[in-house]
N, C-alpha and C. Protein backbone atom coordinates (compact mmCIF):
# COMPACT_ATOMS: atom_id res chain seq x y z
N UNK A 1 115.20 133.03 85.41
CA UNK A 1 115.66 133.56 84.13
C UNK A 1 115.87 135.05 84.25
N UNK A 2 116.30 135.73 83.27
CA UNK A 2 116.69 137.10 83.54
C UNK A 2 115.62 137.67 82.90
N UNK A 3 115.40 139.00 83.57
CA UNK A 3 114.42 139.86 83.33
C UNK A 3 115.05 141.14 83.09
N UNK A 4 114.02 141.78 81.71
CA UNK A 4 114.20 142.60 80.88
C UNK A 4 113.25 143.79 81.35
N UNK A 5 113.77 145.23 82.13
CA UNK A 5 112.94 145.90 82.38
C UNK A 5 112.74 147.02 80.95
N UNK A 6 111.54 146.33 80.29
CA UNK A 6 111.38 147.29 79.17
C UNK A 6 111.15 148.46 78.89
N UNK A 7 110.86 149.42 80.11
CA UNK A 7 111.43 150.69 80.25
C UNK A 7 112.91 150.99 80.08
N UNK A 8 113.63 150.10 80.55
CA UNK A 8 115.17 150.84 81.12
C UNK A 8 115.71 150.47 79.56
N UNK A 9 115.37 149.15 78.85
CA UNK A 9 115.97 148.88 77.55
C UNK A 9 116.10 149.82 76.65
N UNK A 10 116.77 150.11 76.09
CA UNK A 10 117.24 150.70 74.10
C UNK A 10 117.63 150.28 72.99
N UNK A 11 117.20 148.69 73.65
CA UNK A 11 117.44 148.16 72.27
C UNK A 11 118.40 147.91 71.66
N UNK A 12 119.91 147.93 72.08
CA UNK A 12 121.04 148.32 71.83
C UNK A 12 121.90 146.92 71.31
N UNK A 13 121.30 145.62 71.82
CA UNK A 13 121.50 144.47 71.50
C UNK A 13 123.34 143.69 72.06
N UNK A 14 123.53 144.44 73.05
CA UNK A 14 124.97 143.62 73.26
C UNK A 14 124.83 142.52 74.04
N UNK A 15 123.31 142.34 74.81
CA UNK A 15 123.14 140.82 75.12
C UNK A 15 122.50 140.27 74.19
N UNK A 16 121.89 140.37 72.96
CA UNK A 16 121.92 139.12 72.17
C UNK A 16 123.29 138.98 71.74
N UNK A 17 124.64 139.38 71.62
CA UNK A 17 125.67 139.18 70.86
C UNK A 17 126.31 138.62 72.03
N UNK A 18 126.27 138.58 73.25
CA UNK A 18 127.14 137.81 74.41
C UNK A 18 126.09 136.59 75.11
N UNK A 19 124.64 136.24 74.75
CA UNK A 19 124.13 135.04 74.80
C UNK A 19 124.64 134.16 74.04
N UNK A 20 125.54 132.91 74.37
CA UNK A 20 125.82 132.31 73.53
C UNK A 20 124.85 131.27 73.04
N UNK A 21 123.91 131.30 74.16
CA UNK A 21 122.53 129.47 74.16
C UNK A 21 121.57 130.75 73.04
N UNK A 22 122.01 132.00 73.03
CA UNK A 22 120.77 132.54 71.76
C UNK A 22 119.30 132.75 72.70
N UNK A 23 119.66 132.44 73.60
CA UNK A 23 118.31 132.96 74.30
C UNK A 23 117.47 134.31 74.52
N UNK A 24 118.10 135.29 74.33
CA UNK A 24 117.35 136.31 74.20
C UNK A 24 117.55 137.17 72.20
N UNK A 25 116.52 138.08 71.97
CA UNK A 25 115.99 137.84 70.91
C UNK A 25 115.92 139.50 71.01
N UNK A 26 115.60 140.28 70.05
CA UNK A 26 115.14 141.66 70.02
C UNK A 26 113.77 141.56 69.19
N UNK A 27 112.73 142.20 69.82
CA UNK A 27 111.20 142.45 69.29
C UNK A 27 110.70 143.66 69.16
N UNK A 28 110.98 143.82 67.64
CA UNK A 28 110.57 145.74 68.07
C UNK A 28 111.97 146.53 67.81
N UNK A 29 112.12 146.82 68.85
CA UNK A 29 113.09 147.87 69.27
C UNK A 29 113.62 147.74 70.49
N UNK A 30 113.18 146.67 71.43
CA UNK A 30 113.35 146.25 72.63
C UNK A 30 113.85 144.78 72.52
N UNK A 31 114.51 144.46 73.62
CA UNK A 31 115.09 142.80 73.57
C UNK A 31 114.10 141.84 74.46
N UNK A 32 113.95 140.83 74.68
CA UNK A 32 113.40 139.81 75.35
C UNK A 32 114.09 138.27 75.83
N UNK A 33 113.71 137.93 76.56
CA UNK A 33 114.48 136.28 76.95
C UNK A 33 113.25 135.26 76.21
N UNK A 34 113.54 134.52 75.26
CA UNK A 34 112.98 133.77 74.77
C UNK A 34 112.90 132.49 75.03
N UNK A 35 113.85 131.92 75.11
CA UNK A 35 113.86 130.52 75.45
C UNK A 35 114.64 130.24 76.94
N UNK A 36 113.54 130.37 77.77
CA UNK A 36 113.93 130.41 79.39
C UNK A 36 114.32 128.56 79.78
N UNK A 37 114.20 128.16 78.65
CA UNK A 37 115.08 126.45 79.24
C UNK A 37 116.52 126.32 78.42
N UNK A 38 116.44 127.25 78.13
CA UNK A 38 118.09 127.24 77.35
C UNK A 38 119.21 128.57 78.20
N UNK A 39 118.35 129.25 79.35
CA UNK A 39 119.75 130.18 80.06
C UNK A 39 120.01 129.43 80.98
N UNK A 40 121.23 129.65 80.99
CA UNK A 40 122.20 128.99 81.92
C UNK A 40 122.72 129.61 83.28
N UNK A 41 121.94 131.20 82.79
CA UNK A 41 122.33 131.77 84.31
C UNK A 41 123.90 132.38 84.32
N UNK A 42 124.44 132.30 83.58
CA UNK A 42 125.96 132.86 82.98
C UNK A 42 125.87 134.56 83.50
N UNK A 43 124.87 135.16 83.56
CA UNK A 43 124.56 136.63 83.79
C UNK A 43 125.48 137.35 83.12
N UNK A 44 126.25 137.01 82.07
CA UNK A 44 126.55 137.73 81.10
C UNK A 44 125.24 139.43 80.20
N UNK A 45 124.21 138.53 80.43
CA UNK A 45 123.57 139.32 79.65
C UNK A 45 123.07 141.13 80.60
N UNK A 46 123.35 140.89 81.63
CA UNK A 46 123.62 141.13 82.97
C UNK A 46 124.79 141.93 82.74
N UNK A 47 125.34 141.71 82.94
CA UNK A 47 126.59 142.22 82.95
C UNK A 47 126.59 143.28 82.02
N UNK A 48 126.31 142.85 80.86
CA UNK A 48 126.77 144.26 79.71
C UNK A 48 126.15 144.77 79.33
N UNK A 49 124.80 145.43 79.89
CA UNK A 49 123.71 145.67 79.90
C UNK A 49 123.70 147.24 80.19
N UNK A 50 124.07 148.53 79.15
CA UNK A 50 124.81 149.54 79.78
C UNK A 50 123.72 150.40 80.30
N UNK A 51 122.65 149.95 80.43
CA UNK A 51 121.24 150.75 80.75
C UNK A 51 120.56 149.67 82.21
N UNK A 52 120.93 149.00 82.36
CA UNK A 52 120.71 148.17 83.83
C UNK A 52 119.33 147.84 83.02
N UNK A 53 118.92 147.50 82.49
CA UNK A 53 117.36 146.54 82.33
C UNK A 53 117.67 145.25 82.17
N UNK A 54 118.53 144.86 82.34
CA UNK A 54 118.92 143.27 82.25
C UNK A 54 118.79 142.71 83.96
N UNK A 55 118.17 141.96 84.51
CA UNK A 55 118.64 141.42 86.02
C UNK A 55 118.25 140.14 86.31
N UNK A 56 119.34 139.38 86.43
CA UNK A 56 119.01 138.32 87.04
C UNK A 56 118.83 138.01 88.36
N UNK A 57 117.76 137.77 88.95
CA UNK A 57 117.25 138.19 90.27
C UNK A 57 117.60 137.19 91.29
N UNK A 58 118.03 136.13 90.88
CA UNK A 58 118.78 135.11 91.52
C UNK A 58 119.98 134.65 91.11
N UNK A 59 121.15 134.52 92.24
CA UNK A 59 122.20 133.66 92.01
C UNK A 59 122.58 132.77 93.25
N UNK A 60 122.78 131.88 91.92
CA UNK A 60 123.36 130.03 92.70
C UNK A 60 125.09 130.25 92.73
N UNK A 61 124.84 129.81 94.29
CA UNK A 61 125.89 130.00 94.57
C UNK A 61 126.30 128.47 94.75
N UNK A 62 127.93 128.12 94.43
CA UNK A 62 128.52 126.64 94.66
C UNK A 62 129.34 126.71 96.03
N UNK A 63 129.05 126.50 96.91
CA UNK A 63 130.50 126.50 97.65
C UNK A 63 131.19 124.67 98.00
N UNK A 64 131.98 124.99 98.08
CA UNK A 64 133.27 124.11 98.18
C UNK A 64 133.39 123.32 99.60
N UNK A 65 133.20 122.40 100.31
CA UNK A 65 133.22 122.03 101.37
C UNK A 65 134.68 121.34 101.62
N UNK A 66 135.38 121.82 102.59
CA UNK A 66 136.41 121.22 102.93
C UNK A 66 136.16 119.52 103.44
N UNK A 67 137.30 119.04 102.36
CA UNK A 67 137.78 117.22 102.84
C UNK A 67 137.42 116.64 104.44
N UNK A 68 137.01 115.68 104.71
CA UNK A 68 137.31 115.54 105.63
C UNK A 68 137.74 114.03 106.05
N UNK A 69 138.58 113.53 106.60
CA UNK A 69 139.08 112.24 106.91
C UNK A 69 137.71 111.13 108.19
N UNK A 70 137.28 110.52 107.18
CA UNK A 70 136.44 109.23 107.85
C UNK A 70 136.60 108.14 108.43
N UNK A 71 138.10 108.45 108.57
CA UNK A 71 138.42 106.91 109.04
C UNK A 71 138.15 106.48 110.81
């Protein structure tokens, strides 16, 4: 799940407005990830995070395996 370094935060809230599952929440004056079975890992919240306290510390990667003929 993504982690909120609550030093670097201000509270500024443009990842609760680009979570669309609503998973993170503001407490205080600071934001939080609340419901860690509802992110999807989108790293949106990540992304627009203009103070870097947002990080998702892992990414899944898909790769694509080329076809191959079994006959």
């Amino acid at each position: 799940m993504p982690v909120v370094n609550q030093v670097k935060c201000n509270g500024c809230g443009l990842c609760i407005d680009v979570c669309g599952l609503k998973a993170i929440v503001r407490v205080g004056s600071k934001v939080t990830v609340i419901e860690m079975e509802k992110c999807s890992w989108c790293i949106q919240c990540e992304i627009v995070c203009p103070t870097g306290a947002i990080t998702c510390p892992y990414e899944i990667v898909f790769e694509e395996h080329p076809k191959t003929d079994n006959r």
